[in-house]
PDB file of N, CA and C in Angstrom:
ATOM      1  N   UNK A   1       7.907  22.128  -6.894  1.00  0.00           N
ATOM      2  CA  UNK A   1       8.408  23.211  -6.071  1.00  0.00           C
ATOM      3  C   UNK A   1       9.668  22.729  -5.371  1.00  0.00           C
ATOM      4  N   UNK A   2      10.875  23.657  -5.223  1.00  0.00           N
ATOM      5  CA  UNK A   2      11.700  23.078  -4.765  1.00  0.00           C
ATOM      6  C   UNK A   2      11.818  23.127  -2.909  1.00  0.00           C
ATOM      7  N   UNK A   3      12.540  22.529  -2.931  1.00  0.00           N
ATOM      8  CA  UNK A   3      12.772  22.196  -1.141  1.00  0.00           C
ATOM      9  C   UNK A   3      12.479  23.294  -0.311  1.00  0.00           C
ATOM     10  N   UNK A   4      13.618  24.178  -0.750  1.00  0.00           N
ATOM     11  CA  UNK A   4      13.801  25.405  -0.132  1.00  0.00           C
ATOM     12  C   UNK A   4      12.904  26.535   0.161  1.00  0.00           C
ATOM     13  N   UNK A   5      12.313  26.294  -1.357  1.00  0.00           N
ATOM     14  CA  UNK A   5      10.736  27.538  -1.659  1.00  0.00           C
ATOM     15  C   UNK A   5       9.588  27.195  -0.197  1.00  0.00           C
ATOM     16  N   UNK A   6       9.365  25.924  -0.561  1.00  0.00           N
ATOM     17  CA  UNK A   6       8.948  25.620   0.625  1.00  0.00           C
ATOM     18  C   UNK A   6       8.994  25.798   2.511  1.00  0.00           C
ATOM     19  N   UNK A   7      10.096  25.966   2.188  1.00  0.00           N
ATOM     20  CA  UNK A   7      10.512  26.509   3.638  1.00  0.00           C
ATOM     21  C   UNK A   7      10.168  28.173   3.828  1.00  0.00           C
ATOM     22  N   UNK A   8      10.343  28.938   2.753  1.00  0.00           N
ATOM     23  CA  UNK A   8      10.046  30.151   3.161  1.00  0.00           C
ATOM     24  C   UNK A   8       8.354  30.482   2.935  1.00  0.00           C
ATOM     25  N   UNK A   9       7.502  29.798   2.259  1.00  0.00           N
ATOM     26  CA  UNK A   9       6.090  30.033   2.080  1.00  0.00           C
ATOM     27  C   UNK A   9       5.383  29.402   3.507  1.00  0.00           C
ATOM     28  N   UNK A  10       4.129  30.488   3.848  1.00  0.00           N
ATOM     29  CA  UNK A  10       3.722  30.047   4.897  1.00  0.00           C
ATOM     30  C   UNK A  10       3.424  28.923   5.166  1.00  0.00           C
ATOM     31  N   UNK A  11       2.876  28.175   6.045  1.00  0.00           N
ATOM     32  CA  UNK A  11       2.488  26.826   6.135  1.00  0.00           C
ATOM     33  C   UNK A  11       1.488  26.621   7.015  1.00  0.00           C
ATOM     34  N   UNK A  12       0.068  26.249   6.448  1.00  0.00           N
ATOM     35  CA  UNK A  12      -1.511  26.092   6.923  1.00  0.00           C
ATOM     36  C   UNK A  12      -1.061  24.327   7.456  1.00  0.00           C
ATOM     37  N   UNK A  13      -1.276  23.944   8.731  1.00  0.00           N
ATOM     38  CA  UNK A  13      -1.665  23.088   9.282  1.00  0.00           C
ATOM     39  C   UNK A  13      -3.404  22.419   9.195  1.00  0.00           C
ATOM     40  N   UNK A  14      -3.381  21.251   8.674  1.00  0.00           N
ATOM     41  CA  UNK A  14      -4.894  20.951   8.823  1.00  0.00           C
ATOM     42  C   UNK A  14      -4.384  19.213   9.618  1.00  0.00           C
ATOM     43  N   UNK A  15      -5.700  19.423  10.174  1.00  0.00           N
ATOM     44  CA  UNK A  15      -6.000  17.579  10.987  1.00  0.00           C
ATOM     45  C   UNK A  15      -7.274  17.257  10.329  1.00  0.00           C
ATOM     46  N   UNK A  16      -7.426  16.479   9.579  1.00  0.00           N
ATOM     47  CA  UNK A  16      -8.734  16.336   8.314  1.00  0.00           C
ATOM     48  C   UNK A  16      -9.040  14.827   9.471  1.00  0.00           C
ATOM     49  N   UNK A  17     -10.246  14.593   9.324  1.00  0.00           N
ATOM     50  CA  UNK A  17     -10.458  13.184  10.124  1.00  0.00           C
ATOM     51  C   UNK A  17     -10.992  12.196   9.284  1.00  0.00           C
ATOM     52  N   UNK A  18     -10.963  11.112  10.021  1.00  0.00           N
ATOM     53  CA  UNK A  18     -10.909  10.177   8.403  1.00  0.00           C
ATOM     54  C   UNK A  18     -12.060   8.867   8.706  1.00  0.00           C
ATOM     55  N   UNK A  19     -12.934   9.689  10.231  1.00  0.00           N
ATOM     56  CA  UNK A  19     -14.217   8.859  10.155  1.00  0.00           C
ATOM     57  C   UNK A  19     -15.270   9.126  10.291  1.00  0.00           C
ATOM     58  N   UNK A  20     -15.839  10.567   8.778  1.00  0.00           N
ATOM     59  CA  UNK A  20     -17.333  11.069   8.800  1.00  0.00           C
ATOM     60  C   UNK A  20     -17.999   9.797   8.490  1.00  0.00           C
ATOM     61  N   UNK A  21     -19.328   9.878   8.570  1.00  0.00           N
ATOM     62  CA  UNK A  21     -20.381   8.947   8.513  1.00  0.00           C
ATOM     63  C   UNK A  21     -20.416   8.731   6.737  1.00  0.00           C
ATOM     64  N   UNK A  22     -19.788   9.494   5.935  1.00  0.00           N
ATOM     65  CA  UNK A  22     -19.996   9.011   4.688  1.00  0.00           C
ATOM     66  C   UNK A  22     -19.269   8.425   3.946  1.00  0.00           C
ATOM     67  N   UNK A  23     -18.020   7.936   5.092  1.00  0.00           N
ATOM     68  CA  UNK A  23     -17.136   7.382   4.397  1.00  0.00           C
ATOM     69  C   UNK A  23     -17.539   5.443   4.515  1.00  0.00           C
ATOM     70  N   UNK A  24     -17.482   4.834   3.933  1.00  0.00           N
ATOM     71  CA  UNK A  24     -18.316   3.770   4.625  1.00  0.00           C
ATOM     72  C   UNK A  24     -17.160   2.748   5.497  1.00  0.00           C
ATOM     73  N   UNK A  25     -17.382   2.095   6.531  1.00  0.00           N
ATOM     74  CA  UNK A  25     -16.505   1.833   7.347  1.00  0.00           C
ATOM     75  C   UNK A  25     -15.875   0.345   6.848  1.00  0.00           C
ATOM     76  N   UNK A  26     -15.891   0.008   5.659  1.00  0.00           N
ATOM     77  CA  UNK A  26     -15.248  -1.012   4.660  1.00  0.00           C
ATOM     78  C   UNK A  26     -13.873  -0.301   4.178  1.00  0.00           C
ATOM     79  N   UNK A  27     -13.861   0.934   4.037  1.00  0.00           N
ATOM     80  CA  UNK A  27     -12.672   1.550   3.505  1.00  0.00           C
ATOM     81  C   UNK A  27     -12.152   2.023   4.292  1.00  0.00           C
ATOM     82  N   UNK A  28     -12.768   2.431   5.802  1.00  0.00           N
ATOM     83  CA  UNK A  28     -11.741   2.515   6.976  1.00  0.00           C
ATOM     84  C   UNK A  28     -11.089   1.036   7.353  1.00  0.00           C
ATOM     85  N   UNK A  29     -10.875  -0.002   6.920  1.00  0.00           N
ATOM     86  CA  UNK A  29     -10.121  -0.585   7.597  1.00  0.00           C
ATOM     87  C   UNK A  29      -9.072  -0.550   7.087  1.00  0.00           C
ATOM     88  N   UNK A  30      -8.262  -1.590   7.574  1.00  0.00           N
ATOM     89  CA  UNK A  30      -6.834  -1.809   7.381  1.00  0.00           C
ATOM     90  C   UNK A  30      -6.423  -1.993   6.264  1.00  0.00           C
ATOM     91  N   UNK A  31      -7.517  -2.443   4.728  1.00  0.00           N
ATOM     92  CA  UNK A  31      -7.034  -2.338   3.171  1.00  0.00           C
ATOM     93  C   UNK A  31      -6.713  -0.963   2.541  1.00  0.00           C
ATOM     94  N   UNK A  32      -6.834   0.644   3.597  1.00  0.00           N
ATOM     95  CA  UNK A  32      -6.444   1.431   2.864  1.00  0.00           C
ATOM     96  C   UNK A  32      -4.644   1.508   3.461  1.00  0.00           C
ATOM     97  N   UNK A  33      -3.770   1.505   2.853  1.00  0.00           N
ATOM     98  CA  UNK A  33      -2.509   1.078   2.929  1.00  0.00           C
ATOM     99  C   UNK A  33      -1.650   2.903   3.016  1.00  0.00           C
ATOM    100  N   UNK A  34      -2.617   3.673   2.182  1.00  0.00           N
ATOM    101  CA  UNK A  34      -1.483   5.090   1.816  1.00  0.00           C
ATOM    102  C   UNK A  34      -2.461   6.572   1.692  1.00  0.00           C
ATOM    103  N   UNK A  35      -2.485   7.060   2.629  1.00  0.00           N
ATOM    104  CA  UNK A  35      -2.905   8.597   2.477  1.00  0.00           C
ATOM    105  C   UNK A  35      -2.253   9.653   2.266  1.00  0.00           C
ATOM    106  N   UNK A  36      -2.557  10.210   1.610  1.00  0.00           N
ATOM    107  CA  UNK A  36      -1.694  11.616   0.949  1.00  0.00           C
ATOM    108  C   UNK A  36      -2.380  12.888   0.816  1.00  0.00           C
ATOM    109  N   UNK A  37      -2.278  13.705   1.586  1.00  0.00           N
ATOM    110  CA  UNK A  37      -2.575  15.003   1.540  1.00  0.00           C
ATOM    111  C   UNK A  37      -2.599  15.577   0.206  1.00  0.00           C
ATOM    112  N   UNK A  38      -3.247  16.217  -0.703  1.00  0.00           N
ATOM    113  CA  UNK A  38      -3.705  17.319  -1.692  1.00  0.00           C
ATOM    114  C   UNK A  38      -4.375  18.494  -1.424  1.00  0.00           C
ATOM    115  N   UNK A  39      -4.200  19.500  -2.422  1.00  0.00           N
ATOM    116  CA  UNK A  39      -4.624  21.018  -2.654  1.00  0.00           C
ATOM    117  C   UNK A  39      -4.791  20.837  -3.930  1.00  0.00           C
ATOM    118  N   UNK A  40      -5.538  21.254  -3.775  1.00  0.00           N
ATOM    119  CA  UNK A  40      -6.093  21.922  -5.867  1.00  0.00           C
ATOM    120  C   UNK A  40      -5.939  23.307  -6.280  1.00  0.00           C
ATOM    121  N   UNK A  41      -5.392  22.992  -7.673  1.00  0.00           N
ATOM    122  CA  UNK A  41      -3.948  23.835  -8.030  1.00  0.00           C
ATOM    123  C   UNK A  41      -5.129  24.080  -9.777  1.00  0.00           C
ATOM    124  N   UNK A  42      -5.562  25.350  -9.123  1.00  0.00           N
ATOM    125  CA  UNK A  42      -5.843  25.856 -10.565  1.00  0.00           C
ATOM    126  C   UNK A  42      -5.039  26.044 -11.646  1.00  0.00           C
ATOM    127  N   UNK A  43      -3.494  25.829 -11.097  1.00  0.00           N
ATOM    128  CA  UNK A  43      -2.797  26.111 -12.538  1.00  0.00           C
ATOM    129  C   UNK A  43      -2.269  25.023 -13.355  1.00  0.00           C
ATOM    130  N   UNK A  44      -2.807  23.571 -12.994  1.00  0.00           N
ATOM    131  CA  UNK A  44      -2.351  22.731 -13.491  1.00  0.00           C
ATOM    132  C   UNK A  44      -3.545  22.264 -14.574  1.00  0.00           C
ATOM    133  N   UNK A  45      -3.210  22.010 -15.901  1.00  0.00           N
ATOM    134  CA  UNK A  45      -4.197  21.638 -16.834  1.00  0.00           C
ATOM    135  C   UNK A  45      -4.936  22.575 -17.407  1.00  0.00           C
ATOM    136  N   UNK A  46      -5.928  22.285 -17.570  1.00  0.00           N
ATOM    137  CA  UNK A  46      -6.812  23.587 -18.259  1.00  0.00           C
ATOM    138  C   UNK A  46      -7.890  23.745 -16.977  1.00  0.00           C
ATOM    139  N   UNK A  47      -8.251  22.780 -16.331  1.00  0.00           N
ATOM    140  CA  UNK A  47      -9.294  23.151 -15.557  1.00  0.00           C
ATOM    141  C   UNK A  47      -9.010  22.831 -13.853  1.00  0.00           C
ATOM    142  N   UNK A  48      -7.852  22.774 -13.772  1.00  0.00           N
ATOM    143  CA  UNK A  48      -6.916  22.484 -12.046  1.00  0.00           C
ATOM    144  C   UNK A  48      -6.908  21.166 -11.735  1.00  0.00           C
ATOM    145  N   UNK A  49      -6.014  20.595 -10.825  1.00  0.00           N
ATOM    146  CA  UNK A  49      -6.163  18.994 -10.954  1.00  0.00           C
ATOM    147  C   UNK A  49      -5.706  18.987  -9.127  1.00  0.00           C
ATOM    148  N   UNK A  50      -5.454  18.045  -8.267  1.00  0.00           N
ATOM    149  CA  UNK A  50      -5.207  17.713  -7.375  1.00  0.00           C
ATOM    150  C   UNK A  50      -3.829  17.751  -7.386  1.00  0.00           C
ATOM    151  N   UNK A  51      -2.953  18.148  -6.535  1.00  0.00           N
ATOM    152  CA  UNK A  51      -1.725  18.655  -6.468  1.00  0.00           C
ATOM    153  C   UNK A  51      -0.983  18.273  -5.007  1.00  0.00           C
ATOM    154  N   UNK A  52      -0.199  17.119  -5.298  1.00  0.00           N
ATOM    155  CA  UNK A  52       0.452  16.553  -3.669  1.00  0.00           C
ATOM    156  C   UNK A  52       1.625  17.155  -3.119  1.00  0.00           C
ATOM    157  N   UNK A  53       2.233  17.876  -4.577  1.00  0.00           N
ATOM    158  CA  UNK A  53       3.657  19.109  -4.312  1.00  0.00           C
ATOM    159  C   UNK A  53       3.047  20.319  -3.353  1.00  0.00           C
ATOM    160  N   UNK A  54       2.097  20.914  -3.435  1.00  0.00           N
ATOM    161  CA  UNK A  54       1.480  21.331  -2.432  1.00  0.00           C
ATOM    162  C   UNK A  54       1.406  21.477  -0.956  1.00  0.00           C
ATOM    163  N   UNK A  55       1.413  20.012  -0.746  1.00  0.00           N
ATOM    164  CA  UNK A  55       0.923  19.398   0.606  1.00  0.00           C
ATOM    165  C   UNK A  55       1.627  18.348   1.420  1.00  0.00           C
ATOM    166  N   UNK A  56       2.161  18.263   2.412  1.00  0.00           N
ATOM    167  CA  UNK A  56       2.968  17.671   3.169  1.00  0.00           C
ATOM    168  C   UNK A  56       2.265  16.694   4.017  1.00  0.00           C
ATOM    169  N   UNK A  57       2.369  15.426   4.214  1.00  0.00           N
ATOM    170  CA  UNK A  57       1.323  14.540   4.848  1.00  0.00           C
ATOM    171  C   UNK A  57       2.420  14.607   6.213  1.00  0.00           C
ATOM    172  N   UNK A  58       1.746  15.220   7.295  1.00  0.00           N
ATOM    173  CA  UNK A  58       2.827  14.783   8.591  1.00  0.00           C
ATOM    174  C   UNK A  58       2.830  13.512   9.014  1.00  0.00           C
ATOM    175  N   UNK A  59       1.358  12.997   9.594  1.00  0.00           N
ATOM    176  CA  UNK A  59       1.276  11.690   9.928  1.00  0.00           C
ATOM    177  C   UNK A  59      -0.246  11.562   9.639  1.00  0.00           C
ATOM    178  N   UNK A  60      -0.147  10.225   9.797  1.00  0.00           N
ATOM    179  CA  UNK A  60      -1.700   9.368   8.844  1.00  0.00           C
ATOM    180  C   UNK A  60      -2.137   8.129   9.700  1.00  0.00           C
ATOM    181  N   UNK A  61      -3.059   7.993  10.471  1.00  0.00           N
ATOM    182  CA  UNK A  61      -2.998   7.035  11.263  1.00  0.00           C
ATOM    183  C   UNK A  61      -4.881   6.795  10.881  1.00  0.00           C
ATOM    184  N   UNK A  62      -5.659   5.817  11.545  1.00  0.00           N
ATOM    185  CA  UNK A  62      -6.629   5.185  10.975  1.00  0.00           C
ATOM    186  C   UNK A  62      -7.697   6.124  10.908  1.00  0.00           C
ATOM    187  N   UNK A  63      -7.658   6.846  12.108  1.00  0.00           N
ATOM    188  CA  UNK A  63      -9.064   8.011  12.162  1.00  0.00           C
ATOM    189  C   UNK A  63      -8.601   9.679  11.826  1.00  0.00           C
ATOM    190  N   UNK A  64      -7.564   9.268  11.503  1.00  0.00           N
ATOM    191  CA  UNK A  64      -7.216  10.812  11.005  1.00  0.00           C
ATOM    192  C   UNK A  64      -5.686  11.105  10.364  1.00  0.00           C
ATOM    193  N   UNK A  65      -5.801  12.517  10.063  1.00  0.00           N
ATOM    194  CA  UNK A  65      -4.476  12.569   9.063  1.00  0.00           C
ATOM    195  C   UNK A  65      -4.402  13.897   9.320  1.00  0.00           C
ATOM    196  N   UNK A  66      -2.663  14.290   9.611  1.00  0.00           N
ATOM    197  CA  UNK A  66      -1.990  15.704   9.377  1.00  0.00           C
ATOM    198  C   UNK A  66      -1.659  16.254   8.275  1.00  0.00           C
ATOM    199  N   UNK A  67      -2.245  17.172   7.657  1.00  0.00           N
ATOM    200  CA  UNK A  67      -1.345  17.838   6.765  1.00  0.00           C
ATOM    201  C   UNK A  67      -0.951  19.236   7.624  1.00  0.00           C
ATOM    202  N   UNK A  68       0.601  19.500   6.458  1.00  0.00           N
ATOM    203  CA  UNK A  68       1.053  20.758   6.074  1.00  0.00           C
ATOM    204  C   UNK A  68       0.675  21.253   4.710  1.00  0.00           C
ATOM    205  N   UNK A  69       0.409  22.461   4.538  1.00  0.00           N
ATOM    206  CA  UNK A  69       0.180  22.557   3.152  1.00  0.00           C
ATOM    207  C   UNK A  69       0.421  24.334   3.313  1.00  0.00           C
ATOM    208  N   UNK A  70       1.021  24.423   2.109  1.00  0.00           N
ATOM    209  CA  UNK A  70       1.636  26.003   1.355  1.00  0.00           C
ATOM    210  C   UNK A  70       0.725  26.918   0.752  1.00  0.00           C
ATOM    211  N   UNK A  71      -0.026  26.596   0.589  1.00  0.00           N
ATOM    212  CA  UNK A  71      -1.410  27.617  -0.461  1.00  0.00           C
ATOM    213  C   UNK A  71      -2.636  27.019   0.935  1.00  0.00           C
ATOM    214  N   UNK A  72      -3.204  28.223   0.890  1.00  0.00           N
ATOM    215  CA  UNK A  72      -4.924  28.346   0.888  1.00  0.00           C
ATOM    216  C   UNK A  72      -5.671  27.744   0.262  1.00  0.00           C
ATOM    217  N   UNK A  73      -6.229  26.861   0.097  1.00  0.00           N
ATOM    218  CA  UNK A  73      -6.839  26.352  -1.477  1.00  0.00           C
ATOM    219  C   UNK A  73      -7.703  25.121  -0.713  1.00  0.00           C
ATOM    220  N   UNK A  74      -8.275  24.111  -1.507  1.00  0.00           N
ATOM    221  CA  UNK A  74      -9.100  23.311  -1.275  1.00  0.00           C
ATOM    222  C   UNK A  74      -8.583  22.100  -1.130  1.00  0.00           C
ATOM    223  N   UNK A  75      -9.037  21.569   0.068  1.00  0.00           N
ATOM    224  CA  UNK A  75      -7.931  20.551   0.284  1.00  0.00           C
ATOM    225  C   UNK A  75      -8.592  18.580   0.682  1.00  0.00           C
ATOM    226  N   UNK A  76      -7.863  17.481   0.688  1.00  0.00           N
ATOM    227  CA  UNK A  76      -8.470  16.911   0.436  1.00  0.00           C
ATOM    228  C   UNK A  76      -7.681  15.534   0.588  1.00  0.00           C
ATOM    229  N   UNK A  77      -7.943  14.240   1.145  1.00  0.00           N
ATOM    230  CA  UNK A  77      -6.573  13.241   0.916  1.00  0.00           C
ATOM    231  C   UNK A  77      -7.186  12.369   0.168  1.00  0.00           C
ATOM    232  N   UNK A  78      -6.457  11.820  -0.530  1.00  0.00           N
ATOM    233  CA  UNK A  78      -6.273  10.602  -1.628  1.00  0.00           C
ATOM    234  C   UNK A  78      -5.976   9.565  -1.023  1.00  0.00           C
ATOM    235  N   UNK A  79      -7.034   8.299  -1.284  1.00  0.00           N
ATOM    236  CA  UNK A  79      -6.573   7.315  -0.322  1.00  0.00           C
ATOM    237  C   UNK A  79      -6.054   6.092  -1.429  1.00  0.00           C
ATOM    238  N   UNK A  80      -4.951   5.064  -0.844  1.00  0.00           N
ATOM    239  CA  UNK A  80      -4.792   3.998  -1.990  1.00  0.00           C
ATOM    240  C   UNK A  80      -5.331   2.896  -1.586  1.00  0.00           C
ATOM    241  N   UNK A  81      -6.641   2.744  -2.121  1.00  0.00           N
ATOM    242  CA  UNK A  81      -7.495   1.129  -1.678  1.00  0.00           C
ATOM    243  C   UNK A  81      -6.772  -0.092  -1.917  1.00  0.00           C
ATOM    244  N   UNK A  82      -6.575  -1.022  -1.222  1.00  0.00           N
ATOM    245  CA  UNK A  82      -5.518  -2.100  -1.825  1.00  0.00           C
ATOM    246  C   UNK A  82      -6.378  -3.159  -1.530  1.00  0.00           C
ATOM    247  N   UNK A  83      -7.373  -4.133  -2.950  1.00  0.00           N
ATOM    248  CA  UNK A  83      -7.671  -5.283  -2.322  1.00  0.00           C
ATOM    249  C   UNK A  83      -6.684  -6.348  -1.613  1.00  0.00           C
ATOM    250  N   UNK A  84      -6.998  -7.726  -0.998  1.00  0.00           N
ATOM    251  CA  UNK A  84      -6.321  -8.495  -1.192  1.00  0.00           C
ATOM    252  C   UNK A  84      -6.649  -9.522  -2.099  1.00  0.00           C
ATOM    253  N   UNK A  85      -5.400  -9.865  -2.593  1.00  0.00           N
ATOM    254  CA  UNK A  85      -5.370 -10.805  -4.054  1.00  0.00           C
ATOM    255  C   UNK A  85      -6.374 -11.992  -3.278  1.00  0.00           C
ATOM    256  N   UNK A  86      -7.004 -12.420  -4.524  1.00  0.00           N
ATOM    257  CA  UNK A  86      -7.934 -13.513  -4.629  1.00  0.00           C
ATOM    258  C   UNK A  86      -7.190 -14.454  -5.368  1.00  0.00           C
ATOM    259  N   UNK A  87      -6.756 -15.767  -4.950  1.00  0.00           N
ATOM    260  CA  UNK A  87      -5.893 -16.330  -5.650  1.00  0.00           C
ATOM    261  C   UNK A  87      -6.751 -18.108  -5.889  1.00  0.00           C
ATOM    262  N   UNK A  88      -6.662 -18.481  -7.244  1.00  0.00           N
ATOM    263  CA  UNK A  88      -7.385 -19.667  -7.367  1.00  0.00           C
ATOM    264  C   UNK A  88      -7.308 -20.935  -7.000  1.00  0.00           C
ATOM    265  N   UNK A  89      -8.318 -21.905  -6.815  1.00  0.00           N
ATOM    266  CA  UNK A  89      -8.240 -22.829  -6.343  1.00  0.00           C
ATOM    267  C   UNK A  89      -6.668 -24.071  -6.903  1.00  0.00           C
ATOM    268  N   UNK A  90      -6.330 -24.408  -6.516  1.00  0.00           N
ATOM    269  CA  UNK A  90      -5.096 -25.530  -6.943  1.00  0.00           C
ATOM    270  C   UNK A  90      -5.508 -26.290  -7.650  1.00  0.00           C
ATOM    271  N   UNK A  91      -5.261 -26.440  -9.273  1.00  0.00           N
ATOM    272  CA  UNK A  91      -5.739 -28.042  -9.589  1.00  0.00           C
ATOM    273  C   UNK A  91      -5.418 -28.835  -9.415  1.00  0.00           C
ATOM    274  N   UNK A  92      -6.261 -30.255  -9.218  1.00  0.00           N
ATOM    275  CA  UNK A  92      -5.888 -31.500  -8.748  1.00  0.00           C
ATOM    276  C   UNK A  92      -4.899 -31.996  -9.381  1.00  0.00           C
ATOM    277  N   UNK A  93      -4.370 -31.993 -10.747  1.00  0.00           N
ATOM    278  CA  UNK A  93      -3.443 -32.435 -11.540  1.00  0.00           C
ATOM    279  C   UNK A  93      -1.727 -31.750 -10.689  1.00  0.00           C
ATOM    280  N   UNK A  94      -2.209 -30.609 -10.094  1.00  0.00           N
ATOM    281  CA  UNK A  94      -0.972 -29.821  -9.991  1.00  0.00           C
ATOM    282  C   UNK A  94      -0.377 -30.492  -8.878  1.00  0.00           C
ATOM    283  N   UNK A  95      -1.441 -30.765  -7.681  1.00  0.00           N
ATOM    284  CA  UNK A  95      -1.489 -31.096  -6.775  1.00  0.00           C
ATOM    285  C   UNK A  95      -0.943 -32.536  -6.233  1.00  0.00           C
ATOM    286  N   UNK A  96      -1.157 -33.026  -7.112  1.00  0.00           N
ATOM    287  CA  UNK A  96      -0.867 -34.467  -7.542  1.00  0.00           C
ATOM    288  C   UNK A  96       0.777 -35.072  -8.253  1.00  0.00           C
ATOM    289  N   UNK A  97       0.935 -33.702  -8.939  1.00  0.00           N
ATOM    290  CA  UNK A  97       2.255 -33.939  -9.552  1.00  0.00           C
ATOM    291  C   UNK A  97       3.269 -33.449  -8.414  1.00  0.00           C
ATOM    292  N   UNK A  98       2.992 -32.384  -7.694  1.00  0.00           N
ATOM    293  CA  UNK A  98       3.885 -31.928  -6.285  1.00  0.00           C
ATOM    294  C   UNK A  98       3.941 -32.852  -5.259  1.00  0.00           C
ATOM    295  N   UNK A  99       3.102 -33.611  -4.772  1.00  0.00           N
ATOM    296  CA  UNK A  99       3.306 -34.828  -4.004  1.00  0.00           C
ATOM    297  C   UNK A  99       3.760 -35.661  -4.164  1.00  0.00           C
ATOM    298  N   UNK A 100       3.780 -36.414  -5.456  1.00  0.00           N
ATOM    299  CA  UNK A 100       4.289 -37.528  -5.903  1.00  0.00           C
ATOM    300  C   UNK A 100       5.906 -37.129  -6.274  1.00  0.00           C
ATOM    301  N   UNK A 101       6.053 -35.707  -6.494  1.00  0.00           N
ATOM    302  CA  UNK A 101       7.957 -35.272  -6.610  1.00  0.00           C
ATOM    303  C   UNK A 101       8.264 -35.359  -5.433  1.00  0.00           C
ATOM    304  N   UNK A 102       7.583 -34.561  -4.143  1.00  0.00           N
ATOM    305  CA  UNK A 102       8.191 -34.625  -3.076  1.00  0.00           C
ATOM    306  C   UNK A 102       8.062 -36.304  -2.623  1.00  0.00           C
ATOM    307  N   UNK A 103       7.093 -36.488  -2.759  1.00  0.00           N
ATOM    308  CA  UNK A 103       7.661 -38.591  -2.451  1.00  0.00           C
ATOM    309  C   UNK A 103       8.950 -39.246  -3.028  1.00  0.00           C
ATOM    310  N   UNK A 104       9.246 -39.097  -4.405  1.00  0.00           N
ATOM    311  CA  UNK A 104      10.202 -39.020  -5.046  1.00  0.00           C
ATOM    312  C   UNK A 104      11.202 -38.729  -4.339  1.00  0.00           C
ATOM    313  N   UNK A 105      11.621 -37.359  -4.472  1.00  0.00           N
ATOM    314  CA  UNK A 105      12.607 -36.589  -3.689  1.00  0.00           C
ATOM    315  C   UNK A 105      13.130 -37.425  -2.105  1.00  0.00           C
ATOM    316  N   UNK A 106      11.918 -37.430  -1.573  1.00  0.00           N
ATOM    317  CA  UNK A 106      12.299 -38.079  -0.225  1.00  0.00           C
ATOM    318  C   UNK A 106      13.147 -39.565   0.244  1.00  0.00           C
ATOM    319  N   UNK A 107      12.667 -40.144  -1.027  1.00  0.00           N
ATOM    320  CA  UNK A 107      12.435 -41.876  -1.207  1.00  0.00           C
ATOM    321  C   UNK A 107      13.777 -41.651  -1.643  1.00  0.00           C
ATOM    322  N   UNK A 108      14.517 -40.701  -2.661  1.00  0.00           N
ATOM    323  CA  UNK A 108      16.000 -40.573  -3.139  1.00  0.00           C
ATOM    324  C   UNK A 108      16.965 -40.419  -2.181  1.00  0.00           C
ATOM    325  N   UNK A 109      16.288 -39.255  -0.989  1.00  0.00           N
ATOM    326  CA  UNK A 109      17.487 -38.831  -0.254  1.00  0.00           C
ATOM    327  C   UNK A 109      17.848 -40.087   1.085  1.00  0.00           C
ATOM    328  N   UNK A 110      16.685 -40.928   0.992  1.00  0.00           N
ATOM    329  CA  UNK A 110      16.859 -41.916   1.678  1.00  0.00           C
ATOM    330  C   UNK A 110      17.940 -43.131   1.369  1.00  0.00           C
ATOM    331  N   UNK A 111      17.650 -43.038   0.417  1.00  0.00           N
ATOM    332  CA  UNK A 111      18.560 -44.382  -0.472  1.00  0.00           C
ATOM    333  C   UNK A 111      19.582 -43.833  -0.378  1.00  0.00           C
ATOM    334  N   UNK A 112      20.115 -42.443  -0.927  1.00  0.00           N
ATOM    335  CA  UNK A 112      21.292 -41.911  -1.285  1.00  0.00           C
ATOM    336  C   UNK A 112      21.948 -42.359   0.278  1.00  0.00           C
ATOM    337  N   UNK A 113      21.273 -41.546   1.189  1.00  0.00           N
ATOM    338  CA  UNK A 113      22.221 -41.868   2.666  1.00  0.00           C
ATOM    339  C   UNK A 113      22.195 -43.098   2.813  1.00  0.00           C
ATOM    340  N   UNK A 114      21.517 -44.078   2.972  1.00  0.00           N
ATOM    341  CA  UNK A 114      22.053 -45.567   3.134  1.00  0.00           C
ATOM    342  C   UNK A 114      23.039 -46.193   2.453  1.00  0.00           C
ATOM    343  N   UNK A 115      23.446 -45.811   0.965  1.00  0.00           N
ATOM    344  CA  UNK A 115      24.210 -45.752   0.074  1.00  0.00           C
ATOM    345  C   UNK A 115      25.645 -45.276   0.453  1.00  0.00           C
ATOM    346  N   UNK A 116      25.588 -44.122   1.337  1.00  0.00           N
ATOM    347  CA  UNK A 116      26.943 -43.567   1.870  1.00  0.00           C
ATOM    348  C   UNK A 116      27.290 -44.078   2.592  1.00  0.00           C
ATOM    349  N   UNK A 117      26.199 -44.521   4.082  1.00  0.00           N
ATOM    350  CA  UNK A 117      26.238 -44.952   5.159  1.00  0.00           C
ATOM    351  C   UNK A 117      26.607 -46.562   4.979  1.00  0.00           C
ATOM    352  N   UNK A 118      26.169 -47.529   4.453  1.00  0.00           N
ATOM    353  CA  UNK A 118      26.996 -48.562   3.876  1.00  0.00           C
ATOM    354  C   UNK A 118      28.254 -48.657   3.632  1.00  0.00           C
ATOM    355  N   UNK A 119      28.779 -47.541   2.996  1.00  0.00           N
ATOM    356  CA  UNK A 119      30.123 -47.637   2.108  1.00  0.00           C
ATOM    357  C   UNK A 119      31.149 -47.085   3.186  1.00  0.00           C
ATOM    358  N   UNK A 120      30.851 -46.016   4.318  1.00  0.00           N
ATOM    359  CA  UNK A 120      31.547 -45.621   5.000  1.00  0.00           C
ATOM    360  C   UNK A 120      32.417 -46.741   5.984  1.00  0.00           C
TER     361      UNK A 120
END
């Protein structure tokens, strides 16, 4: 829908809240990252699909969410669950080869300056 259309179609205000008892309070925390207002749009597909052109998210904060939305219709927000990455243990080999470069490294830049510092 374009910009403009929008401006002249009415506009239904909803405040949807975002801490019934069935939501379980693992997905209210701070890993849901993005809420987005939807309407369901019988004319999309063969059998209607969730529709965010619809619906205008005003603001989204932890216990609740604004929409605007253009149609009457059934409405609903989409949340984006975001784990955090699980990242694996370090192998000892890896671990071992990074220390012994940075010893390296260090033991070089030492010499190098005494090397200058001599000659100066």
């Amino acid at each position: 829908m374009v910009g403009w259309a929008k401006k002249l179609r009415p506009r239904y205000v909803l405040d949807l809240m975002n801490t019934k008892s069935y939501i379980p309070k693992l997905y209210l925390s701070e890993q849901i990252k993005q809420r987005e207002c939807v309407a369901w749009n019988e004319k999309l597909g063969s059998h209607g699909a969730w529709d965010a052109d619809l619906c205008t998210t005003v603001l989204t904060v932890q216990t609740e969410t604004v929409c605007e939305c253009y149609i009457f219709s059934t409405f609903s927000i989409i949340a984006e669950y975001v784990e955090k990455p699980v990242l694996p243990d370090e192998l000892l080999w890896i671990s071992a080869i990074k220390y012994i470069g940075f010893t390296l490294s260090i033991m070089l830049l030492l010499f190098l300056a005494g090397i200058i510092v001599v000659n100066l």
